[in-house]
C-alpha atoms as a PDB file:
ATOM      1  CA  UNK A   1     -17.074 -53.407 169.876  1.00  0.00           C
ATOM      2  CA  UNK A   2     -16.514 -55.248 173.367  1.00  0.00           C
ATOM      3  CA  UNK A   3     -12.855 -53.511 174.450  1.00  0.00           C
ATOM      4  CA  UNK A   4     -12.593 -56.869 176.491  1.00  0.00           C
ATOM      5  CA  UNK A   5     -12.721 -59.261 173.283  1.00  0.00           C
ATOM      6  CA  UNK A   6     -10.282 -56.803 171.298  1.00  0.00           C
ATOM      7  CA  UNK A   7      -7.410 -56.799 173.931  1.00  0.00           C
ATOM      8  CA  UNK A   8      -5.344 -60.184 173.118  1.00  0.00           C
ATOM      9  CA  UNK A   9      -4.038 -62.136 176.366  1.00  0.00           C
ATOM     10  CA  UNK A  10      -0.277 -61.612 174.275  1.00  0.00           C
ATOM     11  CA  UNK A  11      -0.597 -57.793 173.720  1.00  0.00           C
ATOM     12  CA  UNK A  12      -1.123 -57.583 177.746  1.00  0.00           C
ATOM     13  CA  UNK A  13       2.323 -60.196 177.816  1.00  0.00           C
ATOM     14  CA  UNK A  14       4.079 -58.172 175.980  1.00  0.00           C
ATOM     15  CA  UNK A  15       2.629 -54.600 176.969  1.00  0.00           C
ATOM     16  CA  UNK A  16       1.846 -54.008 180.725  1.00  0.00           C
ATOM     17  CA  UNK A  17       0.095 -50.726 179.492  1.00  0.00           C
ATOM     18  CA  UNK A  18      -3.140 -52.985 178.065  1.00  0.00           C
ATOM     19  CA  UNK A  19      -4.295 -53.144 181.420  1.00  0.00           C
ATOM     20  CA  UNK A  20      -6.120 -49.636 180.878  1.00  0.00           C
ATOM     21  CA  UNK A  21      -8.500 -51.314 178.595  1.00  0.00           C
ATOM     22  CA  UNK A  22      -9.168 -53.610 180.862  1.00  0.00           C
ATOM     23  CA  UNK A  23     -10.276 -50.778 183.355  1.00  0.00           C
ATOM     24  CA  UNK A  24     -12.184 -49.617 180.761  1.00  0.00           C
ATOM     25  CA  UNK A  25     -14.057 -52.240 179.699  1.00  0.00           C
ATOM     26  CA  UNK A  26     -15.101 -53.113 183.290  1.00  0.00           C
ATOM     27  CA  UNK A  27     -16.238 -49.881 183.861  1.00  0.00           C
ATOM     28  CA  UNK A  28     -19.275 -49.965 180.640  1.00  0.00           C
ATOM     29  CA  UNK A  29     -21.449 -52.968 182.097  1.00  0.00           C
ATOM     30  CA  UNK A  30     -22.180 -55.799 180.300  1.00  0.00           C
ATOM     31  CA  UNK A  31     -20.785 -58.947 181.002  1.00  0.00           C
ATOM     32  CA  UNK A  32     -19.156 -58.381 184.465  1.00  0.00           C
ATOM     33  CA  UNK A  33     -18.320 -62.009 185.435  1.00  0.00           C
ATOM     34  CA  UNK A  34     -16.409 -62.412 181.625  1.00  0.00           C
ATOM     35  CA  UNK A  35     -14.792 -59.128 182.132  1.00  0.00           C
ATOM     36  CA  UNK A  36     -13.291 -60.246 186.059  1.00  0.00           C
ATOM     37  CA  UNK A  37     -12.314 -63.700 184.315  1.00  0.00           C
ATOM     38  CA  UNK A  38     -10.635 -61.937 181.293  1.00  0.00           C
ATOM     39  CA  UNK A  39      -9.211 -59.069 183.601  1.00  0.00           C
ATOM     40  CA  UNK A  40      -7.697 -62.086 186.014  1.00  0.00           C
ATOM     41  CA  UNK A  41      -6.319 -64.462 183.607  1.00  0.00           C
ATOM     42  CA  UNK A  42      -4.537 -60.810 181.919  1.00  0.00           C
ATOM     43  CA  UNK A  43      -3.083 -60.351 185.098  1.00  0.00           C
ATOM     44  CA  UNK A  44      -1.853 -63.977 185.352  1.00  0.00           C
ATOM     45  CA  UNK A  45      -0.273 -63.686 182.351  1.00  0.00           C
ATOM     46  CA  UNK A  46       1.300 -60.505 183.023  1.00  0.00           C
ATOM     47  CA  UNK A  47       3.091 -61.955 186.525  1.00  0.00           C
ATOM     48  CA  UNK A  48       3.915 -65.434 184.905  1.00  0.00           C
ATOM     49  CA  UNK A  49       6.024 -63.497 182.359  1.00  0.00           C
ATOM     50  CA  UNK A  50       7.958 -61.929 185.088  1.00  0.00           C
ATOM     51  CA  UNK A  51       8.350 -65.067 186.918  1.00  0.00           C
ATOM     52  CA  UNK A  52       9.891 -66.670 183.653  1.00  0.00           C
ATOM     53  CA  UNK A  53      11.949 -63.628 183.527  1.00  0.00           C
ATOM     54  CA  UNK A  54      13.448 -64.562 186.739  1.00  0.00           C
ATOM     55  CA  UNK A  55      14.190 -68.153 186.254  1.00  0.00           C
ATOM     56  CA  UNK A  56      15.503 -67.168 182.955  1.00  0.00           C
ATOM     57  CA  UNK A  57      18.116 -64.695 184.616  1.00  0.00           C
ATOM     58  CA  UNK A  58      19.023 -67.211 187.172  1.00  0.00           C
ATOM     59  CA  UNK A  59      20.048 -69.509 184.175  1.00  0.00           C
ATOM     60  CA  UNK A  60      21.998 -66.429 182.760  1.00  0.00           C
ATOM     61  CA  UNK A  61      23.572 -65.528 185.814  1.00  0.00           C
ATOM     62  CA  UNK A  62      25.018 -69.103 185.647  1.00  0.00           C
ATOM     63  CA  UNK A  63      25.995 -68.553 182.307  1.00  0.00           C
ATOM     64  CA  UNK A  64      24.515 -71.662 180.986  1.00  0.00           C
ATOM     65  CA  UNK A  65      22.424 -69.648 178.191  1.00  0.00           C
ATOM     66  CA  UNK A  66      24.709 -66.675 177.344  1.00  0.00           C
ATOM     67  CA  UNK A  67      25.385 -66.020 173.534  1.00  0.00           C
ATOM     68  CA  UNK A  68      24.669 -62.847 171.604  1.00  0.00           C
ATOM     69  CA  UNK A  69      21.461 -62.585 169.622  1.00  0.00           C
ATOM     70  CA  UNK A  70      19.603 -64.689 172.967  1.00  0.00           C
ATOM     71  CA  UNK A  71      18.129 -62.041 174.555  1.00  0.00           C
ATOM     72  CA  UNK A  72      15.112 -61.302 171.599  1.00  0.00           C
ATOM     73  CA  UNK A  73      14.480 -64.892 171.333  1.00  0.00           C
ATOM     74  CA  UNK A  74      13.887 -66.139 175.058  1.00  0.00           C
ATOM     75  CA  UNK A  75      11.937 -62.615 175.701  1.00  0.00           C
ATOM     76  CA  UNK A  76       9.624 -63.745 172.738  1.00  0.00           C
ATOM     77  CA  UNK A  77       9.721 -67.138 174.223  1.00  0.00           C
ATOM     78  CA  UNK A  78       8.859 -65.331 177.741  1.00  0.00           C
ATOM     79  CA  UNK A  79       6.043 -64.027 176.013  1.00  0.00           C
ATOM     80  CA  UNK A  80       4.203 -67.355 174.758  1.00  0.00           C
ATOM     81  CA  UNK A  81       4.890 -69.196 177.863  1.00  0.00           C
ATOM     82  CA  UNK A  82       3.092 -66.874 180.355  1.00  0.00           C
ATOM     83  CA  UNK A  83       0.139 -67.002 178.027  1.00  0.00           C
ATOM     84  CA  UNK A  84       0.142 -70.503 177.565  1.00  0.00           C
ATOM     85  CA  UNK A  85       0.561 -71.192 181.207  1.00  0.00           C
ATOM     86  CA  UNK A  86      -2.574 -68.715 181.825  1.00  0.00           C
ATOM     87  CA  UNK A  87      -5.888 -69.213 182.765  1.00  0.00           C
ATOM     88  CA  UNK A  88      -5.290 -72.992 183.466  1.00  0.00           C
ATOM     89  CA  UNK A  89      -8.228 -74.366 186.385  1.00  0.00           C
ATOM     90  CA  UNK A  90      -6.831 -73.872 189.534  1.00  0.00           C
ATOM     91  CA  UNK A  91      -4.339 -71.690 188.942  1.00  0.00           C
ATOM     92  CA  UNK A  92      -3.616 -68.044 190.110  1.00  0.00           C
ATOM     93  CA  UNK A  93      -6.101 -66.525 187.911  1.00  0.00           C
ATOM     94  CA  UNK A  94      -9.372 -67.624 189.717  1.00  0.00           C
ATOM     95  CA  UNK A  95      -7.864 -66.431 193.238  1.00  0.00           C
ATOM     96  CA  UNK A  96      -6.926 -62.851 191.540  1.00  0.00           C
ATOM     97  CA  UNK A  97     -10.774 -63.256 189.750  1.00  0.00           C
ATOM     98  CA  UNK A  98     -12.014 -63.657 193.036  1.00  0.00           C
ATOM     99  CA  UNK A  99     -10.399 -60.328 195.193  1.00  0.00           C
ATOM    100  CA  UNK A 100     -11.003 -58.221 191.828  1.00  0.00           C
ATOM    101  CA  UNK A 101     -14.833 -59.827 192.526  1.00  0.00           C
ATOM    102  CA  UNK A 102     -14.587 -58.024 196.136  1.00  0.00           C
ATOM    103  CA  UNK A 103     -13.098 -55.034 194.727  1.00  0.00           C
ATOM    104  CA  UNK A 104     -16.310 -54.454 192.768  1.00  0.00           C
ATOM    105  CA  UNK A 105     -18.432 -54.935 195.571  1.00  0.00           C
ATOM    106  CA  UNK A 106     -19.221 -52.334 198.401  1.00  0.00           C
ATOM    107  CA  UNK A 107     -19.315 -52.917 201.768  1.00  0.00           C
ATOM    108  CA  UNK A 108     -23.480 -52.996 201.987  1.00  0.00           C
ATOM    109  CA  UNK A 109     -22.942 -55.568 198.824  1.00  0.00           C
ATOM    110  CA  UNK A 110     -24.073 -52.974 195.967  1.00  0.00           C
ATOM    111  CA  UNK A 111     -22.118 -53.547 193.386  1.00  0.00           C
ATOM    112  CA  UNK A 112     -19.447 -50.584 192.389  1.00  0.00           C
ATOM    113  CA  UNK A 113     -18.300 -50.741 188.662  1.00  0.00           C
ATOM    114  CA  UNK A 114     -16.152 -48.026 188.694  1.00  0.00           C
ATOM    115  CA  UNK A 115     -14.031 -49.450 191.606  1.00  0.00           C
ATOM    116  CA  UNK A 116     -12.303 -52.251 189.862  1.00  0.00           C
ATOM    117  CA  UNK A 117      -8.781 -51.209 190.799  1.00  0.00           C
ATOM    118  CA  UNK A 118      -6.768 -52.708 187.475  1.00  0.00           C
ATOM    119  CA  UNK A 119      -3.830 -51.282 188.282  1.00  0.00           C
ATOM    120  CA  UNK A 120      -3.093 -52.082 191.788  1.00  0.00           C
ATOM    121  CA  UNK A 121      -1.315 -55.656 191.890  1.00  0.00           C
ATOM    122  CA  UNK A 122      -0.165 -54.619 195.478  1.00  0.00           C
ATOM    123  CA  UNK A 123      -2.655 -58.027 196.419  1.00  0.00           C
ATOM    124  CA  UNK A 124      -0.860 -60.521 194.478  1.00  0.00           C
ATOM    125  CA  UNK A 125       2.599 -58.980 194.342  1.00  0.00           C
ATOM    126  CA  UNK A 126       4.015 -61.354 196.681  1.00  0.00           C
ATOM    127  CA  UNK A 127       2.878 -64.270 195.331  1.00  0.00           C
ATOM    128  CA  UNK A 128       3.791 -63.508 191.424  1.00  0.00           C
ATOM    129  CA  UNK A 129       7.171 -62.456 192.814  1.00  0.00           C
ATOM    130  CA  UNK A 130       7.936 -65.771 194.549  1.00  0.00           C
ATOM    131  CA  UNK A 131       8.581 -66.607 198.246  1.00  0.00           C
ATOM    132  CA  UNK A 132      12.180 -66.074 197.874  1.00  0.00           C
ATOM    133  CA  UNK A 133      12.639 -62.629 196.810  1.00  0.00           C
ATOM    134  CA  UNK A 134       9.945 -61.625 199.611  1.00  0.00           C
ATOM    135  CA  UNK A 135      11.944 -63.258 202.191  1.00  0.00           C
ATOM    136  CA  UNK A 136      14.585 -61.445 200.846  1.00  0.00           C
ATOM    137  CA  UNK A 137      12.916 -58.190 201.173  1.00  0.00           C
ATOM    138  CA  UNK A 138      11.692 -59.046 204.747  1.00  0.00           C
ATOM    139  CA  UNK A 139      15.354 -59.906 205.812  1.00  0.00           C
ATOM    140  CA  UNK A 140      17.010 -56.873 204.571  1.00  0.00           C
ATOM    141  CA  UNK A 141      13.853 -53.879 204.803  1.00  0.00           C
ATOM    142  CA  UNK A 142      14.755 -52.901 208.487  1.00  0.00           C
ATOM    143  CA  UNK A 143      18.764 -52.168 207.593  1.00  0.00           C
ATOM    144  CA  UNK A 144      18.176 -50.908 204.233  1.00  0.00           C
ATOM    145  CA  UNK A 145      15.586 -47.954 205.631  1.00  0.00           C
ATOM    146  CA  UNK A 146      18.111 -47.354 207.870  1.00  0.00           C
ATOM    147  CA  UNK A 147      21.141 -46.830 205.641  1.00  0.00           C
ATOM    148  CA  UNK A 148      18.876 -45.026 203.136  1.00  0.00           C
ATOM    149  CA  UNK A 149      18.190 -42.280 205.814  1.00  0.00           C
ATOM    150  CA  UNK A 150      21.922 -41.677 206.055  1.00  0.00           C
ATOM    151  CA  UNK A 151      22.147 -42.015 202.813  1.00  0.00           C
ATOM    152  CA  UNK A 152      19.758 -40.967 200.661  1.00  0.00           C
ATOM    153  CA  UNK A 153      19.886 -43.869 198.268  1.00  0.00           C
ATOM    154  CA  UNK A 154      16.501 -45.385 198.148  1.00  0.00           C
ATOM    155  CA  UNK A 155      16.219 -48.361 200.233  1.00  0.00           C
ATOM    156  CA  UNK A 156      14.088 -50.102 197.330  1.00  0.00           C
ATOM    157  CA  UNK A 157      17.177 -48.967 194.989  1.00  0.00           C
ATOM    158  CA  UNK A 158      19.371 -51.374 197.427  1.00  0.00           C
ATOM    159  CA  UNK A 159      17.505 -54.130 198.269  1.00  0.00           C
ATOM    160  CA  UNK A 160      16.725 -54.784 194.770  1.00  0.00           C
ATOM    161  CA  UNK A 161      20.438 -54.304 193.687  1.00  0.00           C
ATOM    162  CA  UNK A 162      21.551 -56.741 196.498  1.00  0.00           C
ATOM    163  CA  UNK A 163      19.163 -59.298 195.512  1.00  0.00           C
ATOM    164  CA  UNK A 164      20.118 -59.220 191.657  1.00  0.00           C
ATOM    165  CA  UNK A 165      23.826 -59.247 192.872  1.00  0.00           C
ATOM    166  CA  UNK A 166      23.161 -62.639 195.240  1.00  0.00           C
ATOM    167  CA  UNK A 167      20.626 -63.985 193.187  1.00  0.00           C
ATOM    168  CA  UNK A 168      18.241 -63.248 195.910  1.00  0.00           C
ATOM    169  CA  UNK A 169      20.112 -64.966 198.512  1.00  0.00           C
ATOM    170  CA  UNK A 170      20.898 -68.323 196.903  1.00  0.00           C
ATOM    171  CA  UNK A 171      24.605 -67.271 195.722  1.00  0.00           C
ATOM    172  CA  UNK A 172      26.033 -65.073 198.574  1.00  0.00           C
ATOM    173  CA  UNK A 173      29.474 -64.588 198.566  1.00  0.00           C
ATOM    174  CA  UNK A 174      31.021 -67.134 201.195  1.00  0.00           C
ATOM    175  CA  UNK A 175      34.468 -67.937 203.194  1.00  0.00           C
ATOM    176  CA  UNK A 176      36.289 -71.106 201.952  1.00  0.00           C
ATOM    177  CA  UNK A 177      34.859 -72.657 205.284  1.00  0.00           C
ATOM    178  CA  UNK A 178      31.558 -71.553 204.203  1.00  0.00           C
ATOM    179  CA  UNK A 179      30.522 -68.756 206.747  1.00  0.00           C
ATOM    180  CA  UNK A 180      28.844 -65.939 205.323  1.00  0.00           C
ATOM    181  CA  UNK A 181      30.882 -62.714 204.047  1.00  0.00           C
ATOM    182  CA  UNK A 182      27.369 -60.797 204.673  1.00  0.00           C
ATOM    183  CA  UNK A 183      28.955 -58.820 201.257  1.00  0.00           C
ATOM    184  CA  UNK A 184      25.441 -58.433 199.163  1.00  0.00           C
ATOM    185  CA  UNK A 185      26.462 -55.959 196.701  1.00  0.00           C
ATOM    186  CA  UNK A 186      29.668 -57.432 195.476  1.00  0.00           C
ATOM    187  CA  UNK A 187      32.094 -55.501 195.817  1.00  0.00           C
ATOM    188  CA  UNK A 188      35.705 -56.578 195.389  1.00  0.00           C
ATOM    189  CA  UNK A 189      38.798 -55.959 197.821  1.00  0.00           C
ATOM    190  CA  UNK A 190      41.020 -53.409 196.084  1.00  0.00           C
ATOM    191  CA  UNK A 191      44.398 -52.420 197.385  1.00  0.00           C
ATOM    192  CA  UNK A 192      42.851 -50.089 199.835  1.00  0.00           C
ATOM    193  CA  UNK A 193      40.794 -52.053 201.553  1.00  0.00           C
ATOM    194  CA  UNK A 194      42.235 -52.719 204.885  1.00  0.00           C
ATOM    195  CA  UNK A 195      39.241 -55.199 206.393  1.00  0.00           C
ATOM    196  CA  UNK A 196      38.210 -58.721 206.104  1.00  0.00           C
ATOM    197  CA  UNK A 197      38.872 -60.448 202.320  1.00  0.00           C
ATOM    198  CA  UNK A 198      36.552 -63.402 201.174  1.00  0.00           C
ATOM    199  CA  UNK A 199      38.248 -65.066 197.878  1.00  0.00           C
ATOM    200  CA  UNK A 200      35.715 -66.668 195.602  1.00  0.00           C
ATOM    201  CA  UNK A 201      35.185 -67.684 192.055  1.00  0.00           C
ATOM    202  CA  UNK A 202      33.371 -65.530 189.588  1.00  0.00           C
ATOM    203  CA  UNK A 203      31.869 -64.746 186.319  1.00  0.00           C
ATOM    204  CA  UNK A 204      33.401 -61.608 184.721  1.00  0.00           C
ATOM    205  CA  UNK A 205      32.705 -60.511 180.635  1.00  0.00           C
ATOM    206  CA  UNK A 206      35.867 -59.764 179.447  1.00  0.00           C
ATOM    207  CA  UNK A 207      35.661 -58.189 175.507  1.00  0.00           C
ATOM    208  CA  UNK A 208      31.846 -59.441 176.091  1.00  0.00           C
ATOM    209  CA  UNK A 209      32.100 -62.926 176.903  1.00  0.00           C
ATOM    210  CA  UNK A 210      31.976 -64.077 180.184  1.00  0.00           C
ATOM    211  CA  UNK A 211      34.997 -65.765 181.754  1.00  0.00           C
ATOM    212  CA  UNK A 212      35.497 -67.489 185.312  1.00  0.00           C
ATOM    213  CA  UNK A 213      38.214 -65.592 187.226  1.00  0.00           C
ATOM    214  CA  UNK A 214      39.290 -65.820 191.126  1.00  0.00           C
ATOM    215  CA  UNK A 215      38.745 -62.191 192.783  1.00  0.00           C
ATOM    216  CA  UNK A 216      39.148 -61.064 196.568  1.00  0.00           C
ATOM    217  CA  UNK A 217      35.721 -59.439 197.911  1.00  0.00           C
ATOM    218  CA  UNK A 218      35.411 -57.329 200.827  1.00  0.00           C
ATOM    219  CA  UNK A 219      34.227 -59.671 203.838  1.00  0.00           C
ATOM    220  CA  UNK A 220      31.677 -57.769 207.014  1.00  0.00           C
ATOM    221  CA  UNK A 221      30.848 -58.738 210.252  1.00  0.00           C
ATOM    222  CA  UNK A 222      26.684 -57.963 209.571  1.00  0.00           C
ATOM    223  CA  UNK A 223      24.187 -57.467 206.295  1.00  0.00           C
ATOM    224  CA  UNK A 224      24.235 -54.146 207.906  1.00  0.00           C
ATOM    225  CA  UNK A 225      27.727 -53.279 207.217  1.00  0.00           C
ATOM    226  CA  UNK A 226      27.784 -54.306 203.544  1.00  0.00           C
ATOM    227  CA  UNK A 227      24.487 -52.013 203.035  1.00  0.00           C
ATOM    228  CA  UNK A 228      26.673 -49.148 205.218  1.00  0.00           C
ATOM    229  CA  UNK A 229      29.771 -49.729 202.947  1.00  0.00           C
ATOM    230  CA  UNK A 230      27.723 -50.187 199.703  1.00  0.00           C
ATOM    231  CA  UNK A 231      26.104 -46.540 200.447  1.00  0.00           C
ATOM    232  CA  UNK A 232      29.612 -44.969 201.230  1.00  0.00           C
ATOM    233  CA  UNK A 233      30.999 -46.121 197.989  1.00  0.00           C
ATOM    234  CA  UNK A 234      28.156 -44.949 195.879  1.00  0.00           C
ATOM    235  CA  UNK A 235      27.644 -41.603 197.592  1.00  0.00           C
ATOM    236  CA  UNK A 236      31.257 -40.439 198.267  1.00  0.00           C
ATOM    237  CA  UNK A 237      33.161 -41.871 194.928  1.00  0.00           C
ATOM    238  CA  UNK A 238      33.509 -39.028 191.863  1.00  0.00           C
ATOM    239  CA  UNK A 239      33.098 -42.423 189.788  1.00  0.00           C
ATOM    240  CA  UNK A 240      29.431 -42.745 191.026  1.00  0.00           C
ATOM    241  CA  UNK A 241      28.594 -39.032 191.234  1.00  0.00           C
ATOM    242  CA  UNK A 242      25.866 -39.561 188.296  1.00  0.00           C
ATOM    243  CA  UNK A 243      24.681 -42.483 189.966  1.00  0.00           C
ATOM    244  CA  UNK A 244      23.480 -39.674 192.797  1.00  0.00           C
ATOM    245  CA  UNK A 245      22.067 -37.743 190.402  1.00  0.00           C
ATOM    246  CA  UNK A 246      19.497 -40.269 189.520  1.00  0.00           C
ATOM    247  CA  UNK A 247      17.736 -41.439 192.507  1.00  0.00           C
ATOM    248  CA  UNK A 248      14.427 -39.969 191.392  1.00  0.00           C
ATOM    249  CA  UNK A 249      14.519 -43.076 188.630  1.00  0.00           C
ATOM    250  CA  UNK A 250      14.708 -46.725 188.664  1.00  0.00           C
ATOM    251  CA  UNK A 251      16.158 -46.876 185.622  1.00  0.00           C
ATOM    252  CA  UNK A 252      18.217 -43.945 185.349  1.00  0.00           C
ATOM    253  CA  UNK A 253      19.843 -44.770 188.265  1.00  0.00           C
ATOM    254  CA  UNK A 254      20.576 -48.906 186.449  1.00  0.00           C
ATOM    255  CA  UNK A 255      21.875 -46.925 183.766  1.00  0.00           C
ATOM    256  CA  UNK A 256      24.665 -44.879 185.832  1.00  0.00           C
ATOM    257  CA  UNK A 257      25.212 -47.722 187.352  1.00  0.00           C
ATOM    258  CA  UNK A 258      26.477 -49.768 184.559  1.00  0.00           C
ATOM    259  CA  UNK A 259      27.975 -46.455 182.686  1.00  0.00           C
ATOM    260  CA  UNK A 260      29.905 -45.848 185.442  1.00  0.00           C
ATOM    261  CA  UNK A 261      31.447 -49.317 185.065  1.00  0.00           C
ATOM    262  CA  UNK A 262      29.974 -50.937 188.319  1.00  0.00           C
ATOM    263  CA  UNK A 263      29.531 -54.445 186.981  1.00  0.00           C
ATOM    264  CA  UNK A 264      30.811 -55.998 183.081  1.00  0.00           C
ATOM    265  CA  UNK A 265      27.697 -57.622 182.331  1.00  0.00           C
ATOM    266  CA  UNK A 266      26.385 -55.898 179.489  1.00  0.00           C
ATOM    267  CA  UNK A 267      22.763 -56.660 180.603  1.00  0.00           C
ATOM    268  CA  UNK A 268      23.231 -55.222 183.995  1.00  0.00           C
ATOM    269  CA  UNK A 269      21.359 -52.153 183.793  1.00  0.00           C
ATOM    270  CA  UNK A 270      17.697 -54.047 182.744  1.00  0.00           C
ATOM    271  CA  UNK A 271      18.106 -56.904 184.964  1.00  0.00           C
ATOM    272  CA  UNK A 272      19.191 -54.577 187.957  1.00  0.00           C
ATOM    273  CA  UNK A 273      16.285 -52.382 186.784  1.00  0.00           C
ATOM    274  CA  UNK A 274      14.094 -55.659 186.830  1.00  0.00           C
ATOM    275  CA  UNK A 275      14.643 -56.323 190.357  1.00  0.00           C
ATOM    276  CA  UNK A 276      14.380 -53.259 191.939  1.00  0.00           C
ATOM    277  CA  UNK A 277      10.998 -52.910 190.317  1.00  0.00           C
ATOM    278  CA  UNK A 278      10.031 -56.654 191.589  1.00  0.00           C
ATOM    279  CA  UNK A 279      11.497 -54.822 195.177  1.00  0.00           C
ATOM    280  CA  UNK A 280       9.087 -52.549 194.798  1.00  0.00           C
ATOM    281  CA  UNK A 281       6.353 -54.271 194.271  1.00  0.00           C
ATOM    282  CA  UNK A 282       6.972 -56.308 196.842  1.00  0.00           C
ATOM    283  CA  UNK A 283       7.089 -53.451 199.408  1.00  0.00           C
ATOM    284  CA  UNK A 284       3.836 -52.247 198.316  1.00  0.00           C
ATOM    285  CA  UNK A 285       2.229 -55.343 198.384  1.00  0.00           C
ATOM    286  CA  UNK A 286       3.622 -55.169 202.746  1.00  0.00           C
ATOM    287  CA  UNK A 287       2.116 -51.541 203.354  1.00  0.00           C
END
């Protein structure tokens, strides 16, 4: 039996994993042209989901689609989109079809069918991920390595946590006369704080609902400051002394995170573990 016509376009939505049949299959001959078309529209499928995943948690952030019981529904939802909206004439598919095509090939033109490199998205990261989130990356991959040599705190770890916490950019916390606070990670103005305030409103989930309150944040003269402070706070606080512990994993570190009471959305640990993998990918798809 053909590995290629057994692996369903959903099982790949739903599992990332499937992809190994797929290397598989195009390693056994046959049908080589069916197996790049099936391998490419899998792939499509695979990065439409995420992009649905990301509009979706835009919407959440919002809290226009909060309400307990959600989450399985839209994910199943998630699921049947990205294969509906897969393989369509034009789409991404048939330029993914077409660099898996050269990745067969060898440079004297012989073809190579153990070379089809299934698991290495690194060419079409950027473009599954969207245009913002790699701007965002771009913007912020220069002070991040930075801090994360003093650190130790992976810059991926922050970039991605930063971009969750703005919404990639679009929902940065702001002065009443609109300039920039350059705070990406959110984090509020306690009593101690003795620097610039920026007073916004914000969602918090109070007993699990989510409420609009008014909340001081700490205000920065550069990007480079908030990652700085952001670092400082996680590394030198007993509250986040797990969170150090766990730097090794994306989410293990999400986890301690949310255990140690970082943010009250009770979702924060897989979307912040969502968007330091789409970090990731992004930064691989760069080198």
């Amino acid at each position: 039996m053909n590995p290629m016509s057994s692996l369903s376009t959903t099982g790949l939505a739903a599992d990332p994993t499937a992809l190994n049949a797929l290397r598989y299959g195009a390693g056994k001959g046959g049908d080589d042209k069916a197996a790049l078309k099936e391998a490419a529209k899998q792939f499509e499928s695979l990065f439409m989901r995420e992009l649905i995943k990301s509009m979706r948690e835009a919407t959440q952030k919002s809290g226009l689609m909060d309400g307990e019981g959600a989450d399985l529904g839209t994910d199943l939802l998630d699921q049947q989109f990205a294969v509906q909206l897969s393989g369509l004439p034009g789409g991404l598919s048939e330029a993914i079809e077409r660099q898996l095509a050269r990745q067969m090939s060898n440079t004297d033109g012989s073809r190579n069918t153990g070379s089809l490199a299934i698991g290495d998205t690194s060419t079409v990261g950027r473009a599954s991920a969207g245009p913002r989130q790699a701007g965002f990356v771009d913007q912020h991959s220069e002070a991040a390595a930075t801090v994360a040599r003093e650190s130790g705190i992976p810059a991926s770890f922050m970039i991605g946590q930063a971009g969750h916490e703005t919404g990639w950019g679009r929902s940065e916390i702001k002065h009443a006369d609109g300039s920039p606070s350059y705070n990406l990670f959110g984090i509020k103005a306690t009593d101690s704080w003795k620097g610039k305030v920026a007073e916004i409103t914000t969602t918090e989930y109070i007993n699990g609902e989510p409420r609009k309150v008014t909340a001081k944040f700490r205000a920065y003269d550069s990007y480079a400051d908030s990652f700085r402070d952001y670092a400082r706070l996680i590394g030198n606080s007993p509250r986040y002394e797990g969170v150090m512990e766990q730097l090794h994993s994306v989410q293990g570190f999400a986890s301690g995170l949310q255990k140690a009471g970082y943010a009250t959305d009770p979702q924060y640990a897989a979307k912040l573990s969502r968007a330091i993998n789409t970090t990731l990918n992004l930064q691989r798809a760069q080198s």
